[in-house]
C-alpha atoms as a PDB file:
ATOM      1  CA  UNK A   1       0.000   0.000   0.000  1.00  0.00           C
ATOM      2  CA  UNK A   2       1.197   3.395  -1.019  1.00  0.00           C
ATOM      3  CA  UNK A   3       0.430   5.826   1.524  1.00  0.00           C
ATOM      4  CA  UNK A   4       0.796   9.545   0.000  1.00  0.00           C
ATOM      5  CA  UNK A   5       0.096  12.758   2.414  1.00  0.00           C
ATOM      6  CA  UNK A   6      -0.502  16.263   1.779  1.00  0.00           C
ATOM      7  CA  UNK A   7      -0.575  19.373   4.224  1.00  0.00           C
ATOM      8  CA  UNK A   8      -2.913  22.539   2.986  1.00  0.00           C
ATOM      9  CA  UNK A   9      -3.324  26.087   3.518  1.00  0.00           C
ATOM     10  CA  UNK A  10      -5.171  29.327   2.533  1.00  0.00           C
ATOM     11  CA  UNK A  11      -5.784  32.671   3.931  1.00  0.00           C
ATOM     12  CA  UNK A  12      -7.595  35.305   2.577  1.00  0.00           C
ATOM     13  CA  UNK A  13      -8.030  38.803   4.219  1.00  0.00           C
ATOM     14  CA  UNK A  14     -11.338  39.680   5.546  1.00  0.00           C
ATOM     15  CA  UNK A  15     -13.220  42.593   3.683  1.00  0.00           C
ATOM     16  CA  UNK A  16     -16.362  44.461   3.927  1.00  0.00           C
ATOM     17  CA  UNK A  17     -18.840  43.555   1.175  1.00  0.00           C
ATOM     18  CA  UNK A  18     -18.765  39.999   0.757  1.00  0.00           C
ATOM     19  CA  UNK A  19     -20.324  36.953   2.120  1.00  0.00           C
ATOM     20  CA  UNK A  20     -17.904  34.625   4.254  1.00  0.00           C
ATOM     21  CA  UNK A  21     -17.907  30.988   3.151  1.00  0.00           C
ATOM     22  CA  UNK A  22     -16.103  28.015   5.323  1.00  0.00           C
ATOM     23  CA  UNK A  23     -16.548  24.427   4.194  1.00  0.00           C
ATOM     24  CA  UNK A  24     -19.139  25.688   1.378  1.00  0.00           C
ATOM     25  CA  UNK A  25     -21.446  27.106   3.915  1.00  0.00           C
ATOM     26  CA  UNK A  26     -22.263  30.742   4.206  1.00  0.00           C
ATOM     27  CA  UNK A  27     -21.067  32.314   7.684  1.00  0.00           C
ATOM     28  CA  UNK A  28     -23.593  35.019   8.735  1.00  0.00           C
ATOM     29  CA  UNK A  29     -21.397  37.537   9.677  1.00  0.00           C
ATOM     30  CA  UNK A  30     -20.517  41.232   8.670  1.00  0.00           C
ATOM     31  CA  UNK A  31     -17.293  40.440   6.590  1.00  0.00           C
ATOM     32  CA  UNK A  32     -15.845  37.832   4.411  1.00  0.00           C
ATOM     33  CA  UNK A  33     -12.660  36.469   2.615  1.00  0.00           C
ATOM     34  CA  UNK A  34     -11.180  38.619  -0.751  1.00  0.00           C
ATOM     35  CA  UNK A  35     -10.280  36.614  -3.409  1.00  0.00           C
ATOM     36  CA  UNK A  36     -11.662  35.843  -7.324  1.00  0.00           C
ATOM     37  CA  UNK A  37     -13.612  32.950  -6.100  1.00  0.00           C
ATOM     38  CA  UNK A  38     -15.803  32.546  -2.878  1.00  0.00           C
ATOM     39  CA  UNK A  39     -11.756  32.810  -1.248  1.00  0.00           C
ATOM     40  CA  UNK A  40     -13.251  29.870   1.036  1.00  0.00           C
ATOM     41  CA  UNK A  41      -9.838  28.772   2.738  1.00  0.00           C
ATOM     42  CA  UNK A  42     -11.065  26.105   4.254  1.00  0.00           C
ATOM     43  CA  UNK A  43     -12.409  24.428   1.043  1.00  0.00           C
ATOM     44  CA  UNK A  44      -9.214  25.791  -0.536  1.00  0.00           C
ATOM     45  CA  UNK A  45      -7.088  24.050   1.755  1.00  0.00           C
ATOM     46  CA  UNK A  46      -8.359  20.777   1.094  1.00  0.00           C
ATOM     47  CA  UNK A  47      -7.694  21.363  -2.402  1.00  0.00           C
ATOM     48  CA  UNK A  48      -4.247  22.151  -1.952  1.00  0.00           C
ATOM     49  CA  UNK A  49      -3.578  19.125   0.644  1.00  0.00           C
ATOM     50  CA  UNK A  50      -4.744  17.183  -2.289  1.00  0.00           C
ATOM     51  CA  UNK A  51      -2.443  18.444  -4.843  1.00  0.00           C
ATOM     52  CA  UNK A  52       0.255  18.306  -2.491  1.00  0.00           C
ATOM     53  CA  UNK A  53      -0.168  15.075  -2.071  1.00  0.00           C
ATOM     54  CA  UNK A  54      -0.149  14.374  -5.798  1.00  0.00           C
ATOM     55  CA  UNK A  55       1.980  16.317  -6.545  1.00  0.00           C
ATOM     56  CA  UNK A  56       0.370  18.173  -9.123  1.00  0.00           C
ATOM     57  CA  UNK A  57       1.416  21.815  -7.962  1.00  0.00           C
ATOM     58  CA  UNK A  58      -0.961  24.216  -5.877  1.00  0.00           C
ATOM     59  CA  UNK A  59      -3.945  25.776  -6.514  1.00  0.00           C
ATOM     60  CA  UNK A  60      -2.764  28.474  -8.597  1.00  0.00           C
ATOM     61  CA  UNK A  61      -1.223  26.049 -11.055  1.00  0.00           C
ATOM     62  CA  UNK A  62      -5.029  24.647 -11.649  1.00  0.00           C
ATOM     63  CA  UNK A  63      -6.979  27.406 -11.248  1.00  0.00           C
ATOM     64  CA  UNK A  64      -4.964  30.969 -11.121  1.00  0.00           C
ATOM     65  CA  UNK A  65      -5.540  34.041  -9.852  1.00  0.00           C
ATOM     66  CA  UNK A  66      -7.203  36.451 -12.096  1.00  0.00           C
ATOM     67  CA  UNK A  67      -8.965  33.766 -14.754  1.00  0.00           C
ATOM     68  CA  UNK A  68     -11.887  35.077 -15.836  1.00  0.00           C
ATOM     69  CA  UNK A  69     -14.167  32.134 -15.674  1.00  0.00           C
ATOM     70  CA  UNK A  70     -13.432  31.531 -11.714  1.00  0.00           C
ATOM     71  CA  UNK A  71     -14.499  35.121 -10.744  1.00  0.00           C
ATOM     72  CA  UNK A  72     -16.602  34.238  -8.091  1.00  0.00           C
ATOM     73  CA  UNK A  73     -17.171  30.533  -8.479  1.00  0.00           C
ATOM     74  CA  UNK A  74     -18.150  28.231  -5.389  1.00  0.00           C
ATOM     75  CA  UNK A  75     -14.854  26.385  -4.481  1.00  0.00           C
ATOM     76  CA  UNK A  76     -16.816  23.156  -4.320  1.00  0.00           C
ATOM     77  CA  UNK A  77     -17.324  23.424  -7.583  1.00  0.00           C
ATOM     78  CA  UNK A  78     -13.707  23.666  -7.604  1.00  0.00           C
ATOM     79  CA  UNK A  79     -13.170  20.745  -5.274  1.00  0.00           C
ATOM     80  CA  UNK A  80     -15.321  18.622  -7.881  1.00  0.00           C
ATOM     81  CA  UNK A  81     -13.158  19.380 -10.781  1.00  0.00           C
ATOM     82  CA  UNK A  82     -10.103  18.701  -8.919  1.00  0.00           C
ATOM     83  CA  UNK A  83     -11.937  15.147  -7.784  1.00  0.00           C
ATOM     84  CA  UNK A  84     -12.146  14.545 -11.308  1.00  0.00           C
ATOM     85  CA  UNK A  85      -9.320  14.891 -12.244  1.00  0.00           C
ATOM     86  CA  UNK A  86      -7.780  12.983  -9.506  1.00  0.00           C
ATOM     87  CA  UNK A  87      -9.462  10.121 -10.751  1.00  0.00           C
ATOM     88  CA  UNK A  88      -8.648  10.077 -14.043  1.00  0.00           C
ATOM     89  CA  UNK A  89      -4.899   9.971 -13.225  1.00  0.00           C
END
């Protein structure tokens, strides 16, 4: 048995003006997490545990900052294409 491991991690700086999202779940609370996408670091950090443990680079390899078609996109969605790919490796 081949036993691969992979250690994740995101941060995002709170801002007025947009929801906070953990896990996929909204967060009532007066601020959330900058970033292109939902900028859900926990979600994010699973991702990146995954491709660590892969080694298929980080997040930013997959999905970069600035890419038009990720503005704003749930991470899970995200998560699911990673999945996928995963799997077909």
């Amino acid at each position: 048995m081949r036993i691969r491991v992979g250690v994740g991690f995101d941060v995002h700086r709170l801002v007025t003006g947009r929801p906070l999202i953990l896990g996929g779940v909204r967060i009532p609370f007066e601020r959330g997490l900058d970033g292109d996408s939902d900028a859900d670091v926990l979600t994010h950090a699973i991702l990146d545990a995954l491709l660590g443990a892969t080694a298929l680079g980080d997040i930013g390899t997959h999905f970069g900052v600035g890419r038009p078609e990720n503005m704003g996109i749930s991470s899970l969605v995200l998560l699911a294409r990673m999945v996928a790919l995963l799997r077909r490796r």
